[in-house]
N, C-alpha and C. Protein backbone atom coordinates (compact mmCIF):
# COMPACT_ATOMS: atom_id res chain seq x y z
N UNK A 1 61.91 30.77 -43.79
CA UNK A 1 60.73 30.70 -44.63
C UNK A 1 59.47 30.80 -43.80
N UNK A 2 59.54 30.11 -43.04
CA UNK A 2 57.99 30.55 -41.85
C UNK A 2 58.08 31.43 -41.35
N UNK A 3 59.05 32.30 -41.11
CA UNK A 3 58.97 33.36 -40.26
C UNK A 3 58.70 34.42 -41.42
N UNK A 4 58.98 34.14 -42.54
CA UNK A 4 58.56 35.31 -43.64
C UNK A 4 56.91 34.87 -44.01
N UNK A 5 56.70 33.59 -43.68
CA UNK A 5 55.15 33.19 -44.14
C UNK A 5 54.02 34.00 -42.95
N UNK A 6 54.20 33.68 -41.87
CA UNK A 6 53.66 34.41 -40.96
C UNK A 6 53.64 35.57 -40.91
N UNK A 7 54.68 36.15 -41.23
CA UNK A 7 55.00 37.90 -41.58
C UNK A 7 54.01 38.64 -42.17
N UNK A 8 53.44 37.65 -43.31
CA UNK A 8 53.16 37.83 -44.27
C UNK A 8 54.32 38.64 -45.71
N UNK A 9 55.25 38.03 -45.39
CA UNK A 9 56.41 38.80 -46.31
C UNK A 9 56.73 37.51 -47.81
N UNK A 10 55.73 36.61 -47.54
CA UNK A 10 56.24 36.01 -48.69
C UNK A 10 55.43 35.60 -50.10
N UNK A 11 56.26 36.36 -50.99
CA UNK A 11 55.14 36.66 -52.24
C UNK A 11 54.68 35.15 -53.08
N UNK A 12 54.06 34.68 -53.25
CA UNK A 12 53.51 33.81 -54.33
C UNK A 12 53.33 34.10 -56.02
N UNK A 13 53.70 33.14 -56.75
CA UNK A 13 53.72 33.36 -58.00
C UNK A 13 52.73 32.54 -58.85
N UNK A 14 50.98 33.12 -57.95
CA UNK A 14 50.16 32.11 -58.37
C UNK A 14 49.96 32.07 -60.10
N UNK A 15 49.77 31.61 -60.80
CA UNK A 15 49.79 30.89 -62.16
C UNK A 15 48.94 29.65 -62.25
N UNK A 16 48.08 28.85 -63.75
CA UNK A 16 47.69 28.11 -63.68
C UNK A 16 48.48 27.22 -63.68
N UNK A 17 48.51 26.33 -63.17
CA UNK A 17 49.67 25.06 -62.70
C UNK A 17 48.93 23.69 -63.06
N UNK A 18 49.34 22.61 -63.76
CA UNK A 18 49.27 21.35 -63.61
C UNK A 18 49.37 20.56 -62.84
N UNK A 19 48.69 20.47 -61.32
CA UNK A 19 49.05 19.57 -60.61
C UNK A 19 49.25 18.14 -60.40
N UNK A 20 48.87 17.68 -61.64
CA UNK A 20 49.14 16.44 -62.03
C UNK A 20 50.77 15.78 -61.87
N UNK A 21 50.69 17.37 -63.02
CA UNK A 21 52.57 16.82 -63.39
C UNK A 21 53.41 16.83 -62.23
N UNK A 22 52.83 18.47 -61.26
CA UNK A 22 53.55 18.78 -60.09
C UNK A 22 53.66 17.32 -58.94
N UNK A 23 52.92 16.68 -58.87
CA UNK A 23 52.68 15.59 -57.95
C UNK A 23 53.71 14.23 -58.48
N UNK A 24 53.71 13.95 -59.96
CA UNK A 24 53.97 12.82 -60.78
C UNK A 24 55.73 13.46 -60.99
N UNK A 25 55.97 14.47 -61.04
CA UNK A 25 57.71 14.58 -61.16
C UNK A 25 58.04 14.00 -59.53
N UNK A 26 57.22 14.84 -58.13
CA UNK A 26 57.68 14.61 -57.10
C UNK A 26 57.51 13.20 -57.10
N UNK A 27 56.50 12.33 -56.94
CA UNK A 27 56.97 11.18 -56.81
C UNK A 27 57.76 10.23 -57.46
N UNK A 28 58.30 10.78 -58.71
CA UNK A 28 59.37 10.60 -59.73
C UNK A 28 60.51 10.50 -58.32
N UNK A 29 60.76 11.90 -57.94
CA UNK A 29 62.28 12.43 -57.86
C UNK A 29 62.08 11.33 -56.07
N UNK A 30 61.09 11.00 -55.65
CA UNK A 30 61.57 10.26 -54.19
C UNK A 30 61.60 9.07 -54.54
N UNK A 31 61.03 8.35 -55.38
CA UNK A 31 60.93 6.72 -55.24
C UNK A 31 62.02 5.91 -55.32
N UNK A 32 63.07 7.21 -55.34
CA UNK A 32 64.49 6.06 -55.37
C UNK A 32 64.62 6.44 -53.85
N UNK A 33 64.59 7.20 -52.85
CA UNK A 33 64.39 7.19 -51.31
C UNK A 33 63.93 6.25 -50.93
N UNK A 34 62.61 6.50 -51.68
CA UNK A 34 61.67 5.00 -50.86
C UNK A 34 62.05 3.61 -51.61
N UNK A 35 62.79 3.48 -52.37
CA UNK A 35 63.38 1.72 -52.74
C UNK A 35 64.48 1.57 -51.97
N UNK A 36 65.02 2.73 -51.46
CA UNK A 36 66.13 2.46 -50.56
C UNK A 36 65.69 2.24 -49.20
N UNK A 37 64.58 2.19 -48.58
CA UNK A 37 64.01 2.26 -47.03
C UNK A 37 63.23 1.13 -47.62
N UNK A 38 63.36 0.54 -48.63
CA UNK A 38 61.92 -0.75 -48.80
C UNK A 38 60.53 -0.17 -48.50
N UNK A 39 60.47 1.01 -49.31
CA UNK A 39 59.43 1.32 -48.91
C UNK A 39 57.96 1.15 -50.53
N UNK A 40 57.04 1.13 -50.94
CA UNK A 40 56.95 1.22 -52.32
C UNK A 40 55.96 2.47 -52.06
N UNK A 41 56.05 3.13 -52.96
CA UNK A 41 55.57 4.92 -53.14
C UNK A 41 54.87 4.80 -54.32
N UNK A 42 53.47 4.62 -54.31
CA UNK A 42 52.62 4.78 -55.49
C UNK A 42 51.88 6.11 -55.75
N UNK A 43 51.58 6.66 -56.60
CA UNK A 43 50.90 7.71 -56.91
C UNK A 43 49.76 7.70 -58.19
N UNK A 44 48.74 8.08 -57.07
CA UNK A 44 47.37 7.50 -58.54
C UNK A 44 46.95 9.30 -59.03
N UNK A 45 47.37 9.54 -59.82
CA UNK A 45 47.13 11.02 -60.15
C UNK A 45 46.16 11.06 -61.44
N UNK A 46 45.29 11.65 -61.32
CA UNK A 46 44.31 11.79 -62.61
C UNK A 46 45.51 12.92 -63.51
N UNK A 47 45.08 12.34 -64.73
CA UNK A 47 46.22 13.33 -65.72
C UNK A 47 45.39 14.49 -66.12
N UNK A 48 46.39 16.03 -66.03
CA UNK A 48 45.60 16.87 -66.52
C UNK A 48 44.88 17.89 -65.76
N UNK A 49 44.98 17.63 -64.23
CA UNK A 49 44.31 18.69 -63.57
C UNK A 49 44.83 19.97 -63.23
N UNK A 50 44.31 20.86 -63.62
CA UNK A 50 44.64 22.33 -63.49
C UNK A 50 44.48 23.09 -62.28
N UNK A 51 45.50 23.88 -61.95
CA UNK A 51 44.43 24.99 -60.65
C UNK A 51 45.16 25.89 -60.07
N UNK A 52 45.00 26.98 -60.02
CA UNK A 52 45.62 27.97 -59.52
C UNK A 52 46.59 28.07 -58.22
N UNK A 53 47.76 28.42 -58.48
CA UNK A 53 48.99 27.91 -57.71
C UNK A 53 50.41 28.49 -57.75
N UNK A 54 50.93 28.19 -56.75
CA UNK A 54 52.56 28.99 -57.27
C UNK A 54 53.22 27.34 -57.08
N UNK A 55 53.79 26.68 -58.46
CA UNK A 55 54.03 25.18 -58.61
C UNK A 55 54.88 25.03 -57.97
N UNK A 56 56.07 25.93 -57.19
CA UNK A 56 57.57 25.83 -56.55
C UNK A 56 56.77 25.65 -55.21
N UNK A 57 55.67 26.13 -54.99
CA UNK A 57 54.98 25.99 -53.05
C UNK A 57 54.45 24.83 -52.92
N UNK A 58 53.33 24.56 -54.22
CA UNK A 58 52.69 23.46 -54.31
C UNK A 58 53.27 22.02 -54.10
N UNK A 59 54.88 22.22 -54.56
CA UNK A 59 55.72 21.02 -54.69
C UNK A 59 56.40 20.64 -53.39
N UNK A 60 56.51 22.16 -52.46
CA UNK A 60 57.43 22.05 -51.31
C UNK A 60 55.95 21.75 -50.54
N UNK A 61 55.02 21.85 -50.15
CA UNK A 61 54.02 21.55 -49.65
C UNK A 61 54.22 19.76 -49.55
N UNK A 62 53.72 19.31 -50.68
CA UNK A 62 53.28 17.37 -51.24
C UNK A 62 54.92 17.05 -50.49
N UNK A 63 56.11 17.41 -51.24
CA UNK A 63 57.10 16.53 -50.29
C UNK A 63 57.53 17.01 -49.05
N UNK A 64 57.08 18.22 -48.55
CA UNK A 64 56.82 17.53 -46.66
C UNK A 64 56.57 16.70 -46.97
N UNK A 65 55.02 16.69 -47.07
CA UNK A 65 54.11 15.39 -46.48
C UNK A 65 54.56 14.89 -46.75
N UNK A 66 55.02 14.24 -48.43
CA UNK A 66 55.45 12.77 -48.67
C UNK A 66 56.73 11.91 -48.05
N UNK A 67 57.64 13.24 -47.91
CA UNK A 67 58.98 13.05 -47.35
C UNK A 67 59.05 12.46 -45.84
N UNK A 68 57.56 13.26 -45.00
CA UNK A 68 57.64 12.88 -43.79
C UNK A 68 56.79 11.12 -43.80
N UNK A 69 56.11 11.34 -44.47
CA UNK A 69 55.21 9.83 -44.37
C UNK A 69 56.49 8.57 -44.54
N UNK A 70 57.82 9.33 -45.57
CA UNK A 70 58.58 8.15 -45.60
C UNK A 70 59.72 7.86 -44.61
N UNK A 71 59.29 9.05 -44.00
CA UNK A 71 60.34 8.91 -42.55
C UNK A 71 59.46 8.27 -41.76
N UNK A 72 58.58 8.16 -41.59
CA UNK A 72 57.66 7.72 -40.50
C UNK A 72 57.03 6.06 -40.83
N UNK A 73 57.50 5.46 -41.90
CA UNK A 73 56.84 4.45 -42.94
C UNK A 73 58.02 3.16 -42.51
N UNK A 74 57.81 2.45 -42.17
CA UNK A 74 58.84 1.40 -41.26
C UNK A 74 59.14 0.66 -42.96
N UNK A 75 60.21 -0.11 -42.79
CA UNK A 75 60.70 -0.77 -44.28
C UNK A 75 59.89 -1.97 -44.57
N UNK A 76 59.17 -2.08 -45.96
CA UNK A 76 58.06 -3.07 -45.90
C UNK A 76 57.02 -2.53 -45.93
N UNK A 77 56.61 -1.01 -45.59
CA UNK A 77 55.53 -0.68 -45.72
C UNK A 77 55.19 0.48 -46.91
N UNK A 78 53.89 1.17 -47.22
CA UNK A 78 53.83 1.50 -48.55
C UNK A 78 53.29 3.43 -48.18
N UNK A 79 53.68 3.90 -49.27
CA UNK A 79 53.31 5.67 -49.62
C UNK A 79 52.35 5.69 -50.42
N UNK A 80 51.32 6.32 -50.21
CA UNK A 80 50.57 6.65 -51.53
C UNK A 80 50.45 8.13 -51.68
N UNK A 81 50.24 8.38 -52.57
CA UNK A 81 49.56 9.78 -53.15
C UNK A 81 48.22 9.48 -54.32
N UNK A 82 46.90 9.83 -53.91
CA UNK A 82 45.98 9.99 -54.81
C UNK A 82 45.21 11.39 -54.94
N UNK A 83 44.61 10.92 -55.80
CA UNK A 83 44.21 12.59 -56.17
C UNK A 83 42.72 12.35 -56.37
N UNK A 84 41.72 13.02 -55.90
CA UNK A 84 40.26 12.45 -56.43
C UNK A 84 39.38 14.09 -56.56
N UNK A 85 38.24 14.20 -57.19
CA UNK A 85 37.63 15.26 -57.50
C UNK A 85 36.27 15.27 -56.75
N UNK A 86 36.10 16.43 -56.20
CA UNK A 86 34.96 16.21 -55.39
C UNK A 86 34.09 17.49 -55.78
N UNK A 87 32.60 17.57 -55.27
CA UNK A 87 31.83 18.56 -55.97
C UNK A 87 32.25 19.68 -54.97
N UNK A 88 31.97 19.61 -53.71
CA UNK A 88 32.15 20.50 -52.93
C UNK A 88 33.35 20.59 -51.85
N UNK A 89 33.63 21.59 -51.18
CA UNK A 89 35.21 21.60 -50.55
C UNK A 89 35.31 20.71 -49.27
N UNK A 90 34.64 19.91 -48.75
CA UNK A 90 34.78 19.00 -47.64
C UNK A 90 35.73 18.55 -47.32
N UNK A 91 36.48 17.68 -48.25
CA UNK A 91 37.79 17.15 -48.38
C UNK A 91 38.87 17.94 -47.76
N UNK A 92 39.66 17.35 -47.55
CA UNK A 92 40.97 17.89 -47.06
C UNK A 92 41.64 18.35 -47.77
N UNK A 93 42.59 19.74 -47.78
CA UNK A 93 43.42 20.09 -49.21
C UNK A 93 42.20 20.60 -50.30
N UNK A 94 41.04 20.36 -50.40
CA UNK A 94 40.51 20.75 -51.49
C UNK A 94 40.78 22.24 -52.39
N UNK A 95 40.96 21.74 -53.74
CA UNK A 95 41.81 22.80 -54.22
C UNK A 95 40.64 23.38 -55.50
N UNK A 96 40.54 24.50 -55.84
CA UNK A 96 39.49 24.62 -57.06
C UNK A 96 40.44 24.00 -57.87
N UNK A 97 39.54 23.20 -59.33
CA UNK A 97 39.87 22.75 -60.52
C UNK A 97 39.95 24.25 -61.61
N UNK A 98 40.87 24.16 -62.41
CA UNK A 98 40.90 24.91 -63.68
C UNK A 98 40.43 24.34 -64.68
N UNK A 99 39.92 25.26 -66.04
CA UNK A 99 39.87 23.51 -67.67
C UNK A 99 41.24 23.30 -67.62
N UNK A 100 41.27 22.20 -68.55
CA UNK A 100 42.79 22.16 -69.24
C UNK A 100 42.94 23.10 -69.89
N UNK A 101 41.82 23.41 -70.79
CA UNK A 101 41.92 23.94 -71.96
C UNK A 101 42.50 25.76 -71.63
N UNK A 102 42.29 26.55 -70.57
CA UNK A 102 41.80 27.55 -70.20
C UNK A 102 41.97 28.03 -68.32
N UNK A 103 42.01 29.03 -68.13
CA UNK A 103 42.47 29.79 -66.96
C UNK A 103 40.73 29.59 -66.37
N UNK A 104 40.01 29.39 -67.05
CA UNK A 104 38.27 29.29 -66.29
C UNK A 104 38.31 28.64 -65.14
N UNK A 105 37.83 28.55 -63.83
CA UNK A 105 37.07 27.94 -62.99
C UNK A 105 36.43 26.96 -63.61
N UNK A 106 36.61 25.55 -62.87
CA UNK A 106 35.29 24.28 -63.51
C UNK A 106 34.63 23.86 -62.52
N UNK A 107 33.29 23.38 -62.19
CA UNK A 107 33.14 22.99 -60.96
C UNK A 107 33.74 21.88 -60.34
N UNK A 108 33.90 21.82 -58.92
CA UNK A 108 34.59 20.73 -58.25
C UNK A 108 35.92 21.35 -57.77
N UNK A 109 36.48 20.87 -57.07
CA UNK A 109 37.60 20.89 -56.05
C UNK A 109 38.51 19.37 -56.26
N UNK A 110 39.75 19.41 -56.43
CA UNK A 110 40.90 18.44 -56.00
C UNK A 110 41.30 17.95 -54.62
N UNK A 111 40.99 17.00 -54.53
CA UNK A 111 41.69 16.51 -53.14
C UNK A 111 42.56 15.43 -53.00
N UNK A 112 43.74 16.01 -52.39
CA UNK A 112 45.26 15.64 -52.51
C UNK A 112 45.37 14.41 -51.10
N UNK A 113 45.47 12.98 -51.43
CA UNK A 113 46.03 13.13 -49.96
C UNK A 113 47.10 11.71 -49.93
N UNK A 114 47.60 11.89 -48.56
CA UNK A 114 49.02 11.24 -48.65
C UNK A 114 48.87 10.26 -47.53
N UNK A 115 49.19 9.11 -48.10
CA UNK A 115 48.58 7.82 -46.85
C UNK A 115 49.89 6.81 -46.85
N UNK A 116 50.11 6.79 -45.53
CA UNK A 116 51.19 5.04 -45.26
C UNK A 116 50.73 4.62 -44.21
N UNK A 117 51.67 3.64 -44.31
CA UNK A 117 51.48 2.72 -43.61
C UNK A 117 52.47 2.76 -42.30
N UNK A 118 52.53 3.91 -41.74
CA UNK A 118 53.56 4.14 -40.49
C UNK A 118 52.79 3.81 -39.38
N UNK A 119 53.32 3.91 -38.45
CA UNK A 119 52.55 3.15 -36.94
C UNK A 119 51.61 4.67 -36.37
N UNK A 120 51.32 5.83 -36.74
CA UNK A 120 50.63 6.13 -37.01
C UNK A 120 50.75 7.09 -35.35
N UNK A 121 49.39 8.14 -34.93
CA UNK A 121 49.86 9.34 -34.01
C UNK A 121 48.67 9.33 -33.41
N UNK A 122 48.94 9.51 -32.05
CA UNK A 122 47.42 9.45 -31.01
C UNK A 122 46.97 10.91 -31.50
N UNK A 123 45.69 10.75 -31.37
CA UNK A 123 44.56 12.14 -31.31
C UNK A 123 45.15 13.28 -30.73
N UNK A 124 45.76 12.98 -29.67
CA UNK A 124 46.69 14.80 -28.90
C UNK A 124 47.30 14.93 -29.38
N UNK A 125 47.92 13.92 -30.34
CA UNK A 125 49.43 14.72 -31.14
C UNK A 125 49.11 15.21 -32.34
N UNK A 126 48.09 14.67 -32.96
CA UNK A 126 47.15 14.67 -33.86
C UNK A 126 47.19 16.24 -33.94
N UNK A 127 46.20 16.86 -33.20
CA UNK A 127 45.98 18.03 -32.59
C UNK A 127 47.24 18.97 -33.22
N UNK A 128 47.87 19.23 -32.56
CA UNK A 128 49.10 19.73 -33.04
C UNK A 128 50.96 19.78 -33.71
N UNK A 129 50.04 18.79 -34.72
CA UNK A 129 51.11 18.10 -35.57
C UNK A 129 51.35 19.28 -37.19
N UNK A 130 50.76 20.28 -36.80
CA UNK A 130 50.98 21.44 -37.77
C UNK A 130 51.49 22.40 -36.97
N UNK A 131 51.76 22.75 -35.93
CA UNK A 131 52.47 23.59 -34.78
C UNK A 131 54.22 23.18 -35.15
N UNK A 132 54.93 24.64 -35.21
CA UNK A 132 56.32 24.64 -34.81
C UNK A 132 57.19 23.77 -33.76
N UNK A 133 57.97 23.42 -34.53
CA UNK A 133 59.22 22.03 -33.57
C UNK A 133 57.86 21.64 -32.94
N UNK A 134 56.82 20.72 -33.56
CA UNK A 134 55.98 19.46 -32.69
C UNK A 134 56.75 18.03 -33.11
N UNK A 135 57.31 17.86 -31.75
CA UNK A 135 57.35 16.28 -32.48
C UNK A 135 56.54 15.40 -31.57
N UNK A 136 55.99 14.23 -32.08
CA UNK A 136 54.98 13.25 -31.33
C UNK A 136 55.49 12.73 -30.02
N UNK A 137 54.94 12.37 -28.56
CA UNK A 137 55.66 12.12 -27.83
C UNK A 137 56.08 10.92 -28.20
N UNK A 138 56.01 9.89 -29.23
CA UNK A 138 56.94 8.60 -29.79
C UNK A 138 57.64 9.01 -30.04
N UNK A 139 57.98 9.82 -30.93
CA UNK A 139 59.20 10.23 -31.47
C UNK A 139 60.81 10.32 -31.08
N UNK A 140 61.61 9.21 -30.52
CA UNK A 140 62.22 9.27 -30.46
C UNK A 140 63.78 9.47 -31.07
N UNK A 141 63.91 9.86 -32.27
CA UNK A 141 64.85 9.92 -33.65
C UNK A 141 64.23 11.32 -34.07
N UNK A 142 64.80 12.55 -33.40
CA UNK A 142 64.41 13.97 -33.60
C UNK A 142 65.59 14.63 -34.64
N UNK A 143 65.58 14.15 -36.17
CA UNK A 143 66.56 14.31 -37.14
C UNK A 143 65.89 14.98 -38.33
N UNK A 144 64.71 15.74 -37.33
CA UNK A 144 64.24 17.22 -38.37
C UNK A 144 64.24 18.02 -37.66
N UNK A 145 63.92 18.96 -38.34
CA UNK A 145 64.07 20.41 -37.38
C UNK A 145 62.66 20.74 -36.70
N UNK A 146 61.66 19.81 -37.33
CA UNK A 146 60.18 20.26 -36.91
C UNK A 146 59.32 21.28 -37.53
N UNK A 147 59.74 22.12 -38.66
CA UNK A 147 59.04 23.21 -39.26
C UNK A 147 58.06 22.45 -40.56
N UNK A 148 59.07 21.30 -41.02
CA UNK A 148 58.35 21.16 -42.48
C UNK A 148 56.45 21.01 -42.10
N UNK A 149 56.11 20.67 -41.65
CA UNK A 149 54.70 20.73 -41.02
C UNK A 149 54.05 21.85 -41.28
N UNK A 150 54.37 22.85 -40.40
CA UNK A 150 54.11 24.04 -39.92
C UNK A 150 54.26 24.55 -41.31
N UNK A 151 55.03 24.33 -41.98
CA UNK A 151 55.55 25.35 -43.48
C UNK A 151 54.31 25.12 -44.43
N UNK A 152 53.92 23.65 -44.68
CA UNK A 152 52.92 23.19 -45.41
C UNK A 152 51.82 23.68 -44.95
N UNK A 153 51.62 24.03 -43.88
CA UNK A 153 50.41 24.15 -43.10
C UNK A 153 50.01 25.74 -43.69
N UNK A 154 51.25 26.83 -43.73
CA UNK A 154 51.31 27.98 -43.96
C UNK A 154 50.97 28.27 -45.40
N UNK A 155 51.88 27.23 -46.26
CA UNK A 155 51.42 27.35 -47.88
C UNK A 155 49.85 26.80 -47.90
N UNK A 156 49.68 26.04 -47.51
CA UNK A 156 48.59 25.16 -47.62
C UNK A 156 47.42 26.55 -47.30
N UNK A 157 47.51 27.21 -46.44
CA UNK A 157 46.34 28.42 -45.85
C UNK A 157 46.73 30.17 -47.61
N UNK A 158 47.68 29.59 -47.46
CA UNK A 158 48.00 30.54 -48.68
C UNK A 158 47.42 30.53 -50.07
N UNK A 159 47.12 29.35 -50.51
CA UNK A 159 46.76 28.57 -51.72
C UNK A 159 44.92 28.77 -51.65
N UNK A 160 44.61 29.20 -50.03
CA UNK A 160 42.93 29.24 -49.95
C UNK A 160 42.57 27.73 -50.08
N UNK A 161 43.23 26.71 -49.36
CA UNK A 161 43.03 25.35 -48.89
C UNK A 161 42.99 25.02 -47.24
N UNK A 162 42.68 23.84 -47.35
CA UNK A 162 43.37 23.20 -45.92
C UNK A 162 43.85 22.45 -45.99
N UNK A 163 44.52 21.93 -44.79
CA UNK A 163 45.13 20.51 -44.89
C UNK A 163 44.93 19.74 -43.32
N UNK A 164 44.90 18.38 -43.35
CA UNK A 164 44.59 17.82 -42.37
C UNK A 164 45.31 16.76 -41.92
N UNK A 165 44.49 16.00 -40.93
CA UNK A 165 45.53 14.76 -40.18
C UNK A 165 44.47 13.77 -40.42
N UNK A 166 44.80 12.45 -40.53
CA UNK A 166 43.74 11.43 -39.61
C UNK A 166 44.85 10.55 -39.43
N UNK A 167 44.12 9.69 -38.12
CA UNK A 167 45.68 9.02 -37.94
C UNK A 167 44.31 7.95 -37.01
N UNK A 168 45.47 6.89 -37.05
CA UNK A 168 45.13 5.74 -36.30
C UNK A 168 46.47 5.05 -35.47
N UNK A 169 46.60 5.03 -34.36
CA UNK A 169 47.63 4.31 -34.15
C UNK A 169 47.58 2.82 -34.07
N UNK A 170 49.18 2.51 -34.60
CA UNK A 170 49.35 1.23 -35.05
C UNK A 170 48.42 0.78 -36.31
């Protein structure tokens, strides 16, 4: 899949999409993952937001992230996903809004983002934590392959978004 994203060989099936729902099934389909790691996975999603998208990318995009935050999320600690609307694209992920009602442009941008409570990644790793097979020099339990990053990173530039890091360690 990245090697066809980079190619540029891989088609999108942008459509107006609900990212509401897209976000609210995914954290549906993990929170039995995360009750099994003691982890609790909340998701504050405004209902109803629209925006141009291919919903099968949009979805493999959010569970990287979410999937990795719960690998990285020690037992006892918490996942979030919120969603907030901003006027202009600053934000991270900022995505244009659609109406509900309608395929129109509305003003403002969506911004997606995914927060735990894991012990968290120094600034150099920081750096290139969207790069192919990166794993953090903590990382000792290397039981991914290292792409899901890099993949999101690729949809994420596809969609005419970004996506970002902030991290604090510990």
């Amino acid at each position: 899949l990245l090697v066809k994203l980079q190619e540029g060989k891989l088609m999108l099936s942008f459509q107006r999409e609900c990212l509401s729902e897209v976000l609210q099934r995914l954290a549906a389909s993990l929170r039995l993952q995360a009750q099994q790691k003691g982890i609790a996975l909340s998701a504050e999603v405004i209902p109803n937001l629209y925006v141009w998208g291919d919903a099968v990318r949009l979805q493999q995009i959010f569970q990287n992230l979410i999937s990795n935050a719960l690998h990285y999320t020690p037992e006892g600690g918490t996942v979030s996903v919120r969603m907030r609307v901003e006027e202009n694209r600053e934000g991270a992920g900022a995505v244009p809004l659609l109406s509900a009602a309608a395929s129109e442009p509305v003003p403002g941008f969506v911004v997606v983002s995914v927060c735990d409570s894991g012990k968290g990644i120094s600034a150099a790793d920081a750096e290139h934590i969207f790069e192919r097979y990166f794993y953090t020099k903590s990382d000792n339990k290397h039981d991914s392959s290292g792409l899901g990053l890099s993949i999101a990173k690729e949809l994420t530039v596809l969609h005419h978004c970004d996506i970002r890091v902030r991290s604090k360690v510990g």
